[in-house]
N, C-alpha and C. Protein backbone atom coordinates (compact mmCIF):
# COMPACT_ATOMS: atom_id res chain seq x y z
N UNK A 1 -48.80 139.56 -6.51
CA UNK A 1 -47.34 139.62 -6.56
C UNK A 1 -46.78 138.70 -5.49
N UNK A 2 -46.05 137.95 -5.84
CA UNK A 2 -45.43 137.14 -4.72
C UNK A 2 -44.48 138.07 -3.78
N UNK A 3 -44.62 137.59 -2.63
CA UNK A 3 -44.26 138.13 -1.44
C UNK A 3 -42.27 137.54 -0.95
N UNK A 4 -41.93 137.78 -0.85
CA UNK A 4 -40.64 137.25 -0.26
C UNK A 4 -39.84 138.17 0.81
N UNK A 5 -39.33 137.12 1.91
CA UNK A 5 -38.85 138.04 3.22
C UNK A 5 -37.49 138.42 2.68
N UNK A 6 -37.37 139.48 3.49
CA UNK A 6 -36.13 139.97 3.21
C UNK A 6 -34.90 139.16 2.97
N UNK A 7 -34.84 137.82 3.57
CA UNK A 7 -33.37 137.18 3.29
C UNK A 7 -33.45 136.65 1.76
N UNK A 8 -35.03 136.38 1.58
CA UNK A 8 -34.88 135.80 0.31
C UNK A 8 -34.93 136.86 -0.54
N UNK A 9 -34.93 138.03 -0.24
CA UNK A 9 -34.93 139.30 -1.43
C UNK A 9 -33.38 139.64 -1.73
N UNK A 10 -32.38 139.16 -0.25
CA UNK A 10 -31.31 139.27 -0.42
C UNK A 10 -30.57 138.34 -1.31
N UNK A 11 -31.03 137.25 -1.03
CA UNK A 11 -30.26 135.96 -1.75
C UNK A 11 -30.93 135.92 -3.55
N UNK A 12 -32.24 136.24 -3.78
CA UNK A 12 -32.31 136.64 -5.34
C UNK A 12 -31.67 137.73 -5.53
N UNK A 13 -31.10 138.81 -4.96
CA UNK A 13 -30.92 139.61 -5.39
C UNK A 13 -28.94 139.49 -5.90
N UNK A 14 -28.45 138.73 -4.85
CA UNK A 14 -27.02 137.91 -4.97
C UNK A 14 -27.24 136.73 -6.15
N UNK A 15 -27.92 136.42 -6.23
CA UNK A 15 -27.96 135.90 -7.52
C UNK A 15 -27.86 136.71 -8.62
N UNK A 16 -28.98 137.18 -8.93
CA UNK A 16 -29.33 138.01 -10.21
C UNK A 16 -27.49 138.89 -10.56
N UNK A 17 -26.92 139.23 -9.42
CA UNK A 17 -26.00 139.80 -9.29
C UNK A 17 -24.25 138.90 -10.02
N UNK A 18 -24.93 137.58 -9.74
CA UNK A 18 -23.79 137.09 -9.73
C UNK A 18 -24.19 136.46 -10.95
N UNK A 19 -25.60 136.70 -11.44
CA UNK A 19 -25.35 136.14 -13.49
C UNK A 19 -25.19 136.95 -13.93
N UNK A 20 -25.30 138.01 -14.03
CA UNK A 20 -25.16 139.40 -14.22
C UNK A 20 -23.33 139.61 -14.81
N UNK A 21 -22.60 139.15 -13.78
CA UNK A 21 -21.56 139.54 -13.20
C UNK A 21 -20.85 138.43 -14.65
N UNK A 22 -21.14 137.19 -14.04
CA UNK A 22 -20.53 136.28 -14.83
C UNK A 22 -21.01 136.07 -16.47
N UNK A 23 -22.30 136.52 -16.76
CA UNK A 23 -22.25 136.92 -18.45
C UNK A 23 -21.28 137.68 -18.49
N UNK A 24 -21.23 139.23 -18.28
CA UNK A 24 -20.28 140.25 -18.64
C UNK A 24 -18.99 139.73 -18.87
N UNK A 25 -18.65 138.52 -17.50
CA UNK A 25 -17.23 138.40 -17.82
C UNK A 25 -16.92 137.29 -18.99
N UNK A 26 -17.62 136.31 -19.04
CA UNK A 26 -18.21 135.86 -20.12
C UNK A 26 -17.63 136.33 -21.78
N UNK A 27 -18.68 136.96 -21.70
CA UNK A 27 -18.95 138.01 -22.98
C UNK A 27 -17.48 138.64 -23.15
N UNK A 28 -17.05 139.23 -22.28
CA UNK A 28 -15.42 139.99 -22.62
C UNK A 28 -14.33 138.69 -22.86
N UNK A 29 -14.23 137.78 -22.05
CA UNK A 29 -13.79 137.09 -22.57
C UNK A 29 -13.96 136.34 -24.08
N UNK A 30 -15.10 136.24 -24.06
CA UNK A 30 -15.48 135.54 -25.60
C UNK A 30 -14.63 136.61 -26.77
N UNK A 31 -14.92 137.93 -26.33
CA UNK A 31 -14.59 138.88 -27.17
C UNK A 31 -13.36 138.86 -27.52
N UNK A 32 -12.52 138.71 -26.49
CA UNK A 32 -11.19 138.66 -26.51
C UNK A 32 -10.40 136.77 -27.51
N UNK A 33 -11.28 136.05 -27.14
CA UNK A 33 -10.77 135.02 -27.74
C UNK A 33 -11.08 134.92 -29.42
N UNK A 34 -12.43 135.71 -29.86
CA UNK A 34 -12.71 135.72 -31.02
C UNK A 34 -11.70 136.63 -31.55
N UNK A 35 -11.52 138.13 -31.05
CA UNK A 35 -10.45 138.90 -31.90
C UNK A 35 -9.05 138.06 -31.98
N UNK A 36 -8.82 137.26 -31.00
CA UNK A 36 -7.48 136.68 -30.98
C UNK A 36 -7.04 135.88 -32.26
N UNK A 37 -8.43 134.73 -32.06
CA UNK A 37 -8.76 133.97 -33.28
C UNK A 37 -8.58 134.62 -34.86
N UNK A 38 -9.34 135.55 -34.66
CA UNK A 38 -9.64 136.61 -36.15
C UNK A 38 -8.13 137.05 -36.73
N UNK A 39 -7.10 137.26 -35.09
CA UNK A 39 -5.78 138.08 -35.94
C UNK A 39 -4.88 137.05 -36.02
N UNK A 40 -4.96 135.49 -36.01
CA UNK A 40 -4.17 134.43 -36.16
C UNK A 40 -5.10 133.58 -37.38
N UNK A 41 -6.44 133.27 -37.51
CA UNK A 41 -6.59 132.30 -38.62
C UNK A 41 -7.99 132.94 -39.42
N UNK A 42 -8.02 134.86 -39.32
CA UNK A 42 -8.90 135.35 -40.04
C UNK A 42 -10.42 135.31 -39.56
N UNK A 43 -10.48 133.97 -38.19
CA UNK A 43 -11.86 133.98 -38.33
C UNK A 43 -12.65 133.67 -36.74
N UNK A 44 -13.43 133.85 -36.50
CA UNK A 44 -13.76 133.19 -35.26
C UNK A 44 -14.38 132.22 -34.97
N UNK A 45 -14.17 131.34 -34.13
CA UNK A 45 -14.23 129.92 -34.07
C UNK A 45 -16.36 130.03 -34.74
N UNK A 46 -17.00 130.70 -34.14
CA UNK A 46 -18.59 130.51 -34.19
C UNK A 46 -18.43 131.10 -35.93
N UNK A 47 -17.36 131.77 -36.56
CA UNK A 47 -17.47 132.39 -38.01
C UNK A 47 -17.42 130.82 -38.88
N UNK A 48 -17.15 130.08 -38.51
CA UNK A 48 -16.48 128.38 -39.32
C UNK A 48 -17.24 128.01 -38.71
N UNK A 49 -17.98 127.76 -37.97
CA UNK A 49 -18.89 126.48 -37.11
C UNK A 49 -18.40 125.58 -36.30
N UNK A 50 -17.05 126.22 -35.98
CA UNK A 50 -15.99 125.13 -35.33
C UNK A 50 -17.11 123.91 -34.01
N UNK A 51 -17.91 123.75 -34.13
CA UNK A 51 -18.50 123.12 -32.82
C UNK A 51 -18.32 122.81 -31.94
N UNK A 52 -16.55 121.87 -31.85
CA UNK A 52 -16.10 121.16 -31.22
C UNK A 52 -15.55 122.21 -30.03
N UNK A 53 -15.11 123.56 -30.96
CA UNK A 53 -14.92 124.43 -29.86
C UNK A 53 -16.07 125.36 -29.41
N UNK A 54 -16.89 125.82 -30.00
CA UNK A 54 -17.85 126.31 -29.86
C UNK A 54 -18.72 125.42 -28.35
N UNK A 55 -18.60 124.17 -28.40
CA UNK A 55 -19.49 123.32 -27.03
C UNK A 55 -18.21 123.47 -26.04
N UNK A 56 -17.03 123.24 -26.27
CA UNK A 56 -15.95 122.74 -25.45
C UNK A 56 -15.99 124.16 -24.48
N UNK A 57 -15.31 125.36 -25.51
CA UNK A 57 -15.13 126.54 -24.92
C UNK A 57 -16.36 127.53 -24.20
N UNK A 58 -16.85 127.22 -25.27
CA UNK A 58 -18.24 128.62 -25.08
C UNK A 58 -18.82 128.21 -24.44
N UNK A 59 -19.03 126.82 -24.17
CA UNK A 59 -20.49 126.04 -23.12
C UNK A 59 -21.76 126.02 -24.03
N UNK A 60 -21.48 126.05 -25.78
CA UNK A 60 -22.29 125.55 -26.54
C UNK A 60 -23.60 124.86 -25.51
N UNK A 61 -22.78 123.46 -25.62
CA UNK A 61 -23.61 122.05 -24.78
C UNK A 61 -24.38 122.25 -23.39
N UNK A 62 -24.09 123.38 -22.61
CA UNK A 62 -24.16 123.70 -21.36
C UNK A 62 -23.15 124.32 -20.72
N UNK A 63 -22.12 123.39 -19.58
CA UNK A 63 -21.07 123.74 -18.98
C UNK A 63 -19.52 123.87 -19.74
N UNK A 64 -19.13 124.23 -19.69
CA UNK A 64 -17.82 123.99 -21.11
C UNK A 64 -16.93 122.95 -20.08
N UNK A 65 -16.25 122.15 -21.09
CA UNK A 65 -15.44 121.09 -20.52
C UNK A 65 -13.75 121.42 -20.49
N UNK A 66 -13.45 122.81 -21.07
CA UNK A 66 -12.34 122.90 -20.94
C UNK A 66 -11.51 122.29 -22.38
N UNK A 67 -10.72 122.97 -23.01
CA UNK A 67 -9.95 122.48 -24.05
C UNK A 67 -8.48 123.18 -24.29
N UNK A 68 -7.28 121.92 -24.03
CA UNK A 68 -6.10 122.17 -24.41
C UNK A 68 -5.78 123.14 -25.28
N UNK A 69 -5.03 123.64 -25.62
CA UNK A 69 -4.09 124.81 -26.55
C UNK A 69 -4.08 124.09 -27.90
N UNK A 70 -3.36 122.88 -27.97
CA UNK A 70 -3.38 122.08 -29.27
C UNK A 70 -4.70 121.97 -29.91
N UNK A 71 -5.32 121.33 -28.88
CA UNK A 71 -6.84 121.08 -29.52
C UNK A 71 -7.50 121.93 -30.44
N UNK A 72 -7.46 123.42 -29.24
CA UNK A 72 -8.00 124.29 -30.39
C UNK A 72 -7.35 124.85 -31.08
N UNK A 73 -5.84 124.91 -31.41
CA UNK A 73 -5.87 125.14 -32.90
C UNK A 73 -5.86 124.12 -34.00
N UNK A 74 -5.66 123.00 -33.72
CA UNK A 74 -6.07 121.86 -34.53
C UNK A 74 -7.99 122.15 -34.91
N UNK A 75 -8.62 122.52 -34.34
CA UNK A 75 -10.11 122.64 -34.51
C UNK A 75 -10.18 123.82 -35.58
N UNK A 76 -9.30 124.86 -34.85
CA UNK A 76 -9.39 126.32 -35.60
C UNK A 76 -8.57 126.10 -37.33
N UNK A 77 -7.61 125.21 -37.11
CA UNK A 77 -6.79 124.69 -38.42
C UNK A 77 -7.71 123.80 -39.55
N UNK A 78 -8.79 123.34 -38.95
CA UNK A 78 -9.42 122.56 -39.61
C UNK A 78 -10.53 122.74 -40.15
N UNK A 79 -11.06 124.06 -38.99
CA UNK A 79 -11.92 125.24 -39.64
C UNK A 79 -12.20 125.95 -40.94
N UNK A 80 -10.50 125.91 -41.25
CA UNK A 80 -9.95 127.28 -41.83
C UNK A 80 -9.75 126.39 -42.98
């Protein structure tokens, strides 16, 4: 079993804590943008394959790059 001193048991353990932390918030958010989606164009962006938002928003690609208001409903409009 690998051995680690206490600071480093502290600092994995602030980690683990802080992906932990940030899926959950993550995840509720996602939740919240898909029902939003669902009660304005029936569907959620990952229900159409929207991609463009799916990489932009969700971090598909990795990091998400952030996407204007227009954008995505032009994506979600084009979805649909």
């Amino acid at each position: 079993m690998t051995s680690l001193t206490k600071a480093q048991k502290r600092k994995l353990q602030g980690l683990i804590d802080r992906c932990g932390k940030a899926h959950d918030d993550a995840y509720r958010a996602q939740k919240a943008l898909n029902n939003f989606s669902m009660e304005i164009w029936g569907v959620a962006p990952s229900d159409v394959d929207a991609d463009y938002i799916i990489d932009a928003v969700l971090g598909g690609c990795g990091m998400s790059s952030h996407l204007p208001v227009e954008e995505f409903i032009t994506e979600m409009e084009r979805a649909t």
